[in-house]
N, C-alpha and C. Protein backbone atom coordinates (compact mmCIF):
# COMPACT_ATOMS: atom_id res chain seq x y z
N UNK A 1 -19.70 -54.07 -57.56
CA UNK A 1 -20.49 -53.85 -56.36
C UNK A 1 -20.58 -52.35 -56.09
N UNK A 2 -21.38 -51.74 -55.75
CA UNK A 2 -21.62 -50.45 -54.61
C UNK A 2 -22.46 -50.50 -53.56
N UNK A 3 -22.57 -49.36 -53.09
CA UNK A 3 -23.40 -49.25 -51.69
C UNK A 3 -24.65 -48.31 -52.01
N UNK A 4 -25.60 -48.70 -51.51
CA UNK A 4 -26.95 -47.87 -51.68
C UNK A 4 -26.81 -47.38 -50.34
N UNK A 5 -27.26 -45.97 -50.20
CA UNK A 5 -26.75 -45.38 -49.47
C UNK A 5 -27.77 -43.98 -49.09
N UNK A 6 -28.43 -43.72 -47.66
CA UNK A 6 -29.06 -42.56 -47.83
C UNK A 6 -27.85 -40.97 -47.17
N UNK A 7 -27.82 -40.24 -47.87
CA UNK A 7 -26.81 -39.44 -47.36
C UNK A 7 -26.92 -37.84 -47.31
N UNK A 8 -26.69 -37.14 -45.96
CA UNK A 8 -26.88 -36.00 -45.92
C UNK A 8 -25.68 -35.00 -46.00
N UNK A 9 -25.78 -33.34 -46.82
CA UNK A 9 -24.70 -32.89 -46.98
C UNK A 9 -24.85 -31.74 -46.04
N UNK A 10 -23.85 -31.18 -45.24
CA UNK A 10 -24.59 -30.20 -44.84
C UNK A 10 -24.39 -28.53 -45.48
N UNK A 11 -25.19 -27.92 -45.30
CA UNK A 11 -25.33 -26.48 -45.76
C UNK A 11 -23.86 -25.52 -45.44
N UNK A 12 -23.17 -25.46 -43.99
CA UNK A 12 -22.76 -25.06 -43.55
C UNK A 12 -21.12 -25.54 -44.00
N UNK A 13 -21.24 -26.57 -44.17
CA UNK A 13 -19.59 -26.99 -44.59
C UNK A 13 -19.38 -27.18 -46.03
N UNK A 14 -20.29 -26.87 -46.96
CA UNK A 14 -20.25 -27.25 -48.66
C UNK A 14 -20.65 -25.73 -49.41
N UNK A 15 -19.93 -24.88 -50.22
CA UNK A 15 -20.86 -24.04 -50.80
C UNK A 15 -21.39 -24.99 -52.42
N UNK A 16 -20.85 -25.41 -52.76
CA UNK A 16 -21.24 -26.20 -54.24
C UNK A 16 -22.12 -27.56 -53.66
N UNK A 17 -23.39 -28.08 -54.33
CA UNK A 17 -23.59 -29.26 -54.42
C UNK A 17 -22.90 -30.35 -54.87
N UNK A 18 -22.64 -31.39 -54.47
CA UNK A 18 -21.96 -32.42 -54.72
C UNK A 18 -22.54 -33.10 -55.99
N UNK A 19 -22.08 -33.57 -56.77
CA UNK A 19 -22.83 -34.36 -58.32
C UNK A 19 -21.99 -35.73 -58.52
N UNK A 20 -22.76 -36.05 -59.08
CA UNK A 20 -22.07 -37.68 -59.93
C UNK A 20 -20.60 -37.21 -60.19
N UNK A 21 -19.93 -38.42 -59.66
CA UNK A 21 -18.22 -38.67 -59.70
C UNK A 21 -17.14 -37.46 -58.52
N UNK A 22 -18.27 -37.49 -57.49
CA UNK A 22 -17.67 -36.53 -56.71
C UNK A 22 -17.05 -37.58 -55.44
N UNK A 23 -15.62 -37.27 -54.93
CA UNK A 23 -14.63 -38.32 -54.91
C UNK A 23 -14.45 -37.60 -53.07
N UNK A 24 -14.93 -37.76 -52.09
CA UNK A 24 -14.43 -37.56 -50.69
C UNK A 24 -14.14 -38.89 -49.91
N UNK A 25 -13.93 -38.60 -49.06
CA UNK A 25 -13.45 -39.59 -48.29
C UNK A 25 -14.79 -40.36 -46.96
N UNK A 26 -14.93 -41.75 -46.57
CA UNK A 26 -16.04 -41.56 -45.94
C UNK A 26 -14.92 -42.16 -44.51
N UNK A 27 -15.45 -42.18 -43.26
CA UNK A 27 -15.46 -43.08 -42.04
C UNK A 27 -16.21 -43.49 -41.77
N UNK A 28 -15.91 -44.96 -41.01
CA UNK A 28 -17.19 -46.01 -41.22
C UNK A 28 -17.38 -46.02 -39.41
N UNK A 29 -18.44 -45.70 -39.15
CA UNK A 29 -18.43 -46.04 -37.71
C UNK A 29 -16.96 -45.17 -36.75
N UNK A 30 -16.08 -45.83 -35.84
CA UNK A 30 -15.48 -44.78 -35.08
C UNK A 30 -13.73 -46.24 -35.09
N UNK A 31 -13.97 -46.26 -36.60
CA UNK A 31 -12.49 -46.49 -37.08
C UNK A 31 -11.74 -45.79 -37.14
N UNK A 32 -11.93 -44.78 -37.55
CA UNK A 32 -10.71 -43.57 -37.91
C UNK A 32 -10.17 -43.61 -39.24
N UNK A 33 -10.19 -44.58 -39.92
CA UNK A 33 -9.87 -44.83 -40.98
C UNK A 33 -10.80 -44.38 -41.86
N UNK A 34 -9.86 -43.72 -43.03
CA UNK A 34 -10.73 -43.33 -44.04
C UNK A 34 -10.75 -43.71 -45.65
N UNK A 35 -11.42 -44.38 -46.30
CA UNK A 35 -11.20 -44.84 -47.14
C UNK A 35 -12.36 -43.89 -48.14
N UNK A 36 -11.66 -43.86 -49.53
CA UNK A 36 -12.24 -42.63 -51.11
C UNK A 36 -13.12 -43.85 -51.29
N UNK A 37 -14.49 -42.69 -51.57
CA UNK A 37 -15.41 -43.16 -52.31
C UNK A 37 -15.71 -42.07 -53.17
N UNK A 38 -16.78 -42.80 -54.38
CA UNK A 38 -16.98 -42.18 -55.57
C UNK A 38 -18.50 -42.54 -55.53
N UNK A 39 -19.37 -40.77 -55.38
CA UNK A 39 -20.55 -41.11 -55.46
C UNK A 39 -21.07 -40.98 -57.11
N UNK A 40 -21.57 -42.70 -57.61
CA UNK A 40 -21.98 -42.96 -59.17
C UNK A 40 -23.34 -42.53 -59.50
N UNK A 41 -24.24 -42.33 -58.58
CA UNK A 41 -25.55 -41.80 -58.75
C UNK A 41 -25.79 -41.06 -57.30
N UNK A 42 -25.93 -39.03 -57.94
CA UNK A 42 -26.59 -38.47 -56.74
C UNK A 42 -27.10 -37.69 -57.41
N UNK A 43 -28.14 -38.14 -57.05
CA UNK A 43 -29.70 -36.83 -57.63
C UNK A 43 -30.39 -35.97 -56.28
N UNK A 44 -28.55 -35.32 -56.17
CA UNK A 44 -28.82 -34.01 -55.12
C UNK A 44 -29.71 -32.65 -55.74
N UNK A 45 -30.32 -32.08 -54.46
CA UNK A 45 -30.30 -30.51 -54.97
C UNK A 45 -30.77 -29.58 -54.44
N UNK A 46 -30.22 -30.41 -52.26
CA UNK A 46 -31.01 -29.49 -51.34
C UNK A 46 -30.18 -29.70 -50.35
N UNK A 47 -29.50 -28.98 -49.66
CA UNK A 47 -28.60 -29.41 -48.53
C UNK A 47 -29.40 -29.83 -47.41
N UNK A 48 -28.80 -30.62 -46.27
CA UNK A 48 -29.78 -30.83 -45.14
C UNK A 48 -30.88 -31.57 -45.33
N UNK A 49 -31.06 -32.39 -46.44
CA UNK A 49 -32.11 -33.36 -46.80
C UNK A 49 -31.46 -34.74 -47.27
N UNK A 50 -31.81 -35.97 -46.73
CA UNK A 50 -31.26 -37.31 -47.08
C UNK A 50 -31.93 -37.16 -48.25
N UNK A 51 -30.75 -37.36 -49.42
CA UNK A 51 -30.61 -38.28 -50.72
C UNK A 51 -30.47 -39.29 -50.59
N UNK A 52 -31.01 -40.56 -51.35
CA UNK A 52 -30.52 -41.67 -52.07
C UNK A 52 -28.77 -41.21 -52.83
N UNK A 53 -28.32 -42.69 -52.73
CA UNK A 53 -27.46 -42.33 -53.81
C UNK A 53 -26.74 -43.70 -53.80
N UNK A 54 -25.29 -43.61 -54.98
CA UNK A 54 -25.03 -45.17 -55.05
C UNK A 54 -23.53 -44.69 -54.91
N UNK A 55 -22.94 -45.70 -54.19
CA UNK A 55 -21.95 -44.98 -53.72
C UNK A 55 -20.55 -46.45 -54.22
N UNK A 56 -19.68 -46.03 -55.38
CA UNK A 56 -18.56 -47.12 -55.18
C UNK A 56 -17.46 -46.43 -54.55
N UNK A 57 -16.59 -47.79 -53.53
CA UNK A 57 -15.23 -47.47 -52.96
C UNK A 57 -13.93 -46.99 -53.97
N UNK A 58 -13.41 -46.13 -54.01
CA UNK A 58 -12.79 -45.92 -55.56
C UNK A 58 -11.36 -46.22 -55.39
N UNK A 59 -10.79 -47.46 -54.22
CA UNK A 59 -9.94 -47.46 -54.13
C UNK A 59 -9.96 -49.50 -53.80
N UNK A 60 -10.35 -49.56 -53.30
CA UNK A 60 -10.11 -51.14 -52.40
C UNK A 60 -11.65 -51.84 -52.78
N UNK A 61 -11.64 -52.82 -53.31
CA UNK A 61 -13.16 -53.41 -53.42
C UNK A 61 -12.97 -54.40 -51.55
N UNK A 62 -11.97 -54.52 -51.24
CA UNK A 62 -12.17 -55.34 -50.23
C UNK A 62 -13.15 -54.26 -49.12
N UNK A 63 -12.87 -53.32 -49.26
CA UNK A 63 -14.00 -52.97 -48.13
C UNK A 63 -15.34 -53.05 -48.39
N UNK A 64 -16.16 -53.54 -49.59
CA UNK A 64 -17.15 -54.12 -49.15
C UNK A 64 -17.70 -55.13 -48.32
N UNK A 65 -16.67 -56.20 -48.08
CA UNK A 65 -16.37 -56.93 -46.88
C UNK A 65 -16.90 -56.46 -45.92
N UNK A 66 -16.62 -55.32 -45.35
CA UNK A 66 -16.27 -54.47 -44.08
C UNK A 66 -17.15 -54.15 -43.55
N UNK A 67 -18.56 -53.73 -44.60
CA UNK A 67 -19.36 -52.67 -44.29
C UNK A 67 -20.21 -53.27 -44.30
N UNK A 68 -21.61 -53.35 -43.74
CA UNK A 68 -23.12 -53.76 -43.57
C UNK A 68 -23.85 -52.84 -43.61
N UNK A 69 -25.31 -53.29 -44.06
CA UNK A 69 -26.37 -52.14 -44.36
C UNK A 69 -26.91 -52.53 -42.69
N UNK A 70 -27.21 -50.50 -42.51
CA UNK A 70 -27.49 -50.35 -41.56
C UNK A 70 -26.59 -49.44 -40.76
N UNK A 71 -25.45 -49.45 -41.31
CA UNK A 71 -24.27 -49.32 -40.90
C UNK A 71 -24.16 -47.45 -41.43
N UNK A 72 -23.72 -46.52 -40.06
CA UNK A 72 -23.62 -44.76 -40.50
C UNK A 72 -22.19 -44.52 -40.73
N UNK A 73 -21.87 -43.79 -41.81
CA UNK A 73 -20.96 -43.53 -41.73
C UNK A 73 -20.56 -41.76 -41.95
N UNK A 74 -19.38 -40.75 -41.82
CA UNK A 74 -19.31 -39.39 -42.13
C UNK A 74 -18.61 -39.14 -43.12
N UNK A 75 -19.11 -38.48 -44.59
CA UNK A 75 -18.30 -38.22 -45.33
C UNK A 75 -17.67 -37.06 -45.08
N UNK A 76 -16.68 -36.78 -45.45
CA UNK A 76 -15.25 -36.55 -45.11
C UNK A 76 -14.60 -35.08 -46.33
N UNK A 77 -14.30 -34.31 -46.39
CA UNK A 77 -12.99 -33.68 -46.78
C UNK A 77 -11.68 -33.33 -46.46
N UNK A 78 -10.92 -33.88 -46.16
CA UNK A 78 -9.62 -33.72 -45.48
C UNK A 78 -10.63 -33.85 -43.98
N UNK A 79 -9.96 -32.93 -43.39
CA UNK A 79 -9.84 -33.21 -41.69
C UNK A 79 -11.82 -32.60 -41.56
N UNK A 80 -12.46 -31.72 -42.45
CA UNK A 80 -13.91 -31.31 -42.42
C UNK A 80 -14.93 -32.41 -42.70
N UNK A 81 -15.72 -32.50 -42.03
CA UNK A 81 -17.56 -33.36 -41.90
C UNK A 81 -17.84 -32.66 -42.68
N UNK A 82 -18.32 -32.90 -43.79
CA UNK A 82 -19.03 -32.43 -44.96
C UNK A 82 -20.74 -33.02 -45.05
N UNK A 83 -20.76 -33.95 -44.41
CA UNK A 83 -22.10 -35.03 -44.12
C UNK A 83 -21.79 -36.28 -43.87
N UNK A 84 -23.03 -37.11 -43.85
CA UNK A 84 -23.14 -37.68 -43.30
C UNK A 84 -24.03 -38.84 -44.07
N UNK A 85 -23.46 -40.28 -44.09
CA UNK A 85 -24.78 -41.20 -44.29
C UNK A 85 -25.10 -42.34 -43.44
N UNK A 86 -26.06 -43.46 -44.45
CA UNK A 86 -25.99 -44.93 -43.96
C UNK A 86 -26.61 -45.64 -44.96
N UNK A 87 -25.91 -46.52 -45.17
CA UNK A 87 -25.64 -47.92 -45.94
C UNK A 87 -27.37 -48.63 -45.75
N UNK A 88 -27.76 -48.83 -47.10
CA UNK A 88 -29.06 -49.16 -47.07
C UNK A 88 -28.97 -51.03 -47.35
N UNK A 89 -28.14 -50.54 -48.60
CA UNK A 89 -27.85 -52.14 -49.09
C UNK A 89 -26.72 -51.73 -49.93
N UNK A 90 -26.09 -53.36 -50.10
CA UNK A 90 -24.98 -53.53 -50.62
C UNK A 90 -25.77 -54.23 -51.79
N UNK A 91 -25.10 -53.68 -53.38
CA UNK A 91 -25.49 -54.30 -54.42
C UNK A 91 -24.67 -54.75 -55.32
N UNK A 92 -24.33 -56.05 -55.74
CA UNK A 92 -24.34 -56.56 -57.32
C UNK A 92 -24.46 -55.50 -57.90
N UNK A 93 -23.31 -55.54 -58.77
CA UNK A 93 -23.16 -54.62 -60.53
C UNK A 93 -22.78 -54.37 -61.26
């Protein structure tokens, strides 16, 4: 399974673009909890602009459970907002 996912990075908190197998942390809504994901497809190459991308949990498959499309969540570096997405669809894979 992964998550289709539209997701923004921002300019101000990233100097490198993010690429395939890049491993941060997301929060789902105002859990607090943060669970590693691994983005498997990002055909980044502009900060401040929603990408597509496909996003697997690289730790727990149970949190696909958890999550619904539709659903925003903030990706994460340690304690820094690096961006930001939302869950388009959940896919078979």
């Amino acid at each position: 399974m992964y998550l289709f996912a539209e997701v923004i990075f921002y300019s101000e908190q990233k100097n490198n673009l993010p690429t395939n197998g890049y491993r941060p942390d997301a929060v789902f809504n105002d859990t607090g909890d943060y669970w590693g994901i691994t983005f498997i497809n990002l055909p980044f190459d502009k900060f401040d602009v929603p990408t597509p991308a496909d996003i697997k949990f690289s730790f727990q498959d149970c949190h696909y459970k958890e999550v619904v499309p539709g659903q925003s969540f903030t990706i994460m570096e340690g304690a820094n907002q690096v961006g930001e997405g939302k869950i388009i669809s959940i896919e078979k894979g």
